[in-house]
C-alpha atoms as a PDB file:
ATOM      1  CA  UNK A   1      45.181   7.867   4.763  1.00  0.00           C
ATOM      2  CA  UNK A   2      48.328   7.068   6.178  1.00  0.00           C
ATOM      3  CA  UNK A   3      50.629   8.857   8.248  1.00  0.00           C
ATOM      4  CA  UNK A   4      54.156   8.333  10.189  1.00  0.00           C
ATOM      5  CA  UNK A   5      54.545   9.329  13.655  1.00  0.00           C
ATOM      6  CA  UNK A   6      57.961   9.493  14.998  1.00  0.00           C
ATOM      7  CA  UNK A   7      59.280   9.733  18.547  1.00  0.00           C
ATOM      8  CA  UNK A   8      62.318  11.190  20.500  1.00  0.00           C
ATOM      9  CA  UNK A   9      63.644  10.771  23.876  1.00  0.00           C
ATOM     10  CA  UNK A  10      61.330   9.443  26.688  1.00  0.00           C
ATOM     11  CA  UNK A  11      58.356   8.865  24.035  1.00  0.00           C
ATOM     12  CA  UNK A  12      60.197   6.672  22.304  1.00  0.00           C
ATOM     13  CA  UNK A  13      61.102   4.721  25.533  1.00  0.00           C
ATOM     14  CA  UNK A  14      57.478   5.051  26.117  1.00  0.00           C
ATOM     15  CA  UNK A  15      56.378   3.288  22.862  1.00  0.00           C
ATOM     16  CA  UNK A  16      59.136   0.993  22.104  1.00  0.00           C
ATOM     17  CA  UNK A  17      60.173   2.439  18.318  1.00  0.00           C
ATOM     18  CA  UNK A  18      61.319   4.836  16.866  1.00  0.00           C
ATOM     19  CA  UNK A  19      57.889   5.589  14.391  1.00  0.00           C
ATOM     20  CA  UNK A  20      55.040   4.187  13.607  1.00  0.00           C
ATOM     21  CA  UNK A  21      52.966   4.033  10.831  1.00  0.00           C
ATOM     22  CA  UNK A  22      49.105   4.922  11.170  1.00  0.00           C
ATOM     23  CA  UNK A  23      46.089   4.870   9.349  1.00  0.00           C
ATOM     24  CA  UNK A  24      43.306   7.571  10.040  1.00  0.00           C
ATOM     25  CA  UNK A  25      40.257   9.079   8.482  1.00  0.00           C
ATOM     26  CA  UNK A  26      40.587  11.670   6.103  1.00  0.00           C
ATOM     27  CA  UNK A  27      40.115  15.276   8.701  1.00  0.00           C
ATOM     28  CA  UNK A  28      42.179  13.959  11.354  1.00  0.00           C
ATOM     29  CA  UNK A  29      43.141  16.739  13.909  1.00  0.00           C
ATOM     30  CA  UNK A  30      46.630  16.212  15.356  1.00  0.00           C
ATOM     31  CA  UNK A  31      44.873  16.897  18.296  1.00  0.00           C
ATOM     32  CA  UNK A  32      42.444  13.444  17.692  1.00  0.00           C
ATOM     33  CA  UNK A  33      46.060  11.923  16.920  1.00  0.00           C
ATOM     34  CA  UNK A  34      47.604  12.390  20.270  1.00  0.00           C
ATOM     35  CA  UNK A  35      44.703  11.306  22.120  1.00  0.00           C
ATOM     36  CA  UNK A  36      44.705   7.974  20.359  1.00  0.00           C
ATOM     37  CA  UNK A  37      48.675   7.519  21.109  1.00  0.00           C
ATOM     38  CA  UNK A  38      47.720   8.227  24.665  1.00  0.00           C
ATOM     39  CA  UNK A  39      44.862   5.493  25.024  1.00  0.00           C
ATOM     40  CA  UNK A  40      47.312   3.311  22.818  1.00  0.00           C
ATOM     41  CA  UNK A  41      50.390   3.940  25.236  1.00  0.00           C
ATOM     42  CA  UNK A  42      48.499   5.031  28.676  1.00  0.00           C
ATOM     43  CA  UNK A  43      52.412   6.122  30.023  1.00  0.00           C
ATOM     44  CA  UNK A  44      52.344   9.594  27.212  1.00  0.00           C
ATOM     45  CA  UNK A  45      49.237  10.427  30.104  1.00  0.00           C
ATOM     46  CA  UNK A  46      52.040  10.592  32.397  1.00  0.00           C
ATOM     47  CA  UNK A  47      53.522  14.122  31.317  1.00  0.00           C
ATOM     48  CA  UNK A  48      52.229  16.884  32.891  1.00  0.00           C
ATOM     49  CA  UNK A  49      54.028  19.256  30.212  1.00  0.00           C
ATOM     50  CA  UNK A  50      51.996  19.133  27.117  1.00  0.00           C
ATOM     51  CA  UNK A  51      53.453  16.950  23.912  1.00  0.00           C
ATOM     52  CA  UNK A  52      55.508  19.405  21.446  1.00  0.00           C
ATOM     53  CA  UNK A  53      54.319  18.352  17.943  1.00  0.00           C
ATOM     54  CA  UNK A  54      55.553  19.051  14.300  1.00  0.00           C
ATOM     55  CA  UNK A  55      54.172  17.858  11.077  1.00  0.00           C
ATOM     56  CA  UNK A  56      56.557  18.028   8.215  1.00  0.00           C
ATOM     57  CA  UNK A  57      59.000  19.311  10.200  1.00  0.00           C
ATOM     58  CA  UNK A  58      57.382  22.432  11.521  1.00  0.00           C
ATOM     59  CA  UNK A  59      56.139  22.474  14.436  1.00  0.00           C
ATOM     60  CA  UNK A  60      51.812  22.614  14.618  1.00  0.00           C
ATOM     61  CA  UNK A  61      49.121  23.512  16.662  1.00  0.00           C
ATOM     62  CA  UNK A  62      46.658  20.864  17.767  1.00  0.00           C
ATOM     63  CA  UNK A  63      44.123  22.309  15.247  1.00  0.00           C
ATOM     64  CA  UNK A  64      46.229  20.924  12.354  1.00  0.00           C
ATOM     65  CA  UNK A  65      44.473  18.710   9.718  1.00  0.00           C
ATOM     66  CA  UNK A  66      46.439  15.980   9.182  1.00  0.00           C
ATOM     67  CA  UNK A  67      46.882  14.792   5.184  1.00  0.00           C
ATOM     68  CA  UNK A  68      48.062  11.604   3.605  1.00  0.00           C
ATOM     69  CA  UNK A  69      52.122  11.059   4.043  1.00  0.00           C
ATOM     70  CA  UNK A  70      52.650  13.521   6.755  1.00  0.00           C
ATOM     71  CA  UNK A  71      55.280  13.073   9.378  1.00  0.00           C
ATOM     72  CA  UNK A  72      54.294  13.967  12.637  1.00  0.00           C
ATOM     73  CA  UNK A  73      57.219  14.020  15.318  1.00  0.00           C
ATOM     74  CA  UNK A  74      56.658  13.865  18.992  1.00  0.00           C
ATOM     75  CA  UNK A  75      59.318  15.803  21.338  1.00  0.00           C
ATOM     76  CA  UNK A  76      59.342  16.228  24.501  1.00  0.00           C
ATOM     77  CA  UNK A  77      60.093  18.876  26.424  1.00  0.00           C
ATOM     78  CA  UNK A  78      63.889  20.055  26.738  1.00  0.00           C
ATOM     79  CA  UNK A  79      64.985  21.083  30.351  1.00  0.00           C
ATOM     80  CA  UNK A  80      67.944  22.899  30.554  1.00  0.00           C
ATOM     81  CA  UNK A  81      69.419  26.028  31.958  1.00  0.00           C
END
């Protein structure tokens, strides 16, 4: 199955582009996903805050199944006062 992955900010200094597309296996946690961008681009390790993630446009817990054609958006975290 095939998903895109897009990223915002400092991840998508960190990896170059704006998205990606990926293939994975068909019960994919989001959770599996983000630990294959990090051995993919060792510098996501770097945050010590962890990766805010939506699929479809809502954001997801790491226990997500991923399906065919989701969107999966990586956002770091917003500092502010």
């Amino acid at each position: 199955m095939k998903v895109k992955i897009k990223f915002f900010a400092s991840y998508r200094e960190i990896v170059g582009k704006h998205e990606i597309t990926m293939d994975l296996k068909q019960g994919t946690k989001l959770s599996d996903l983000i630990e294959d961008l990090k051995c993919r681009y060792p510098r996501l390790q770097g945050f010590t805050d962890p990766i805010v993630t939506s699929v479809n446009k809502k954001y997801a817990r790491d226990d997500v199944i991923l399906n065919d054609g989701d969107e999966i958006a990586l956002l770091p975290p917003v500092s502010g006062g």
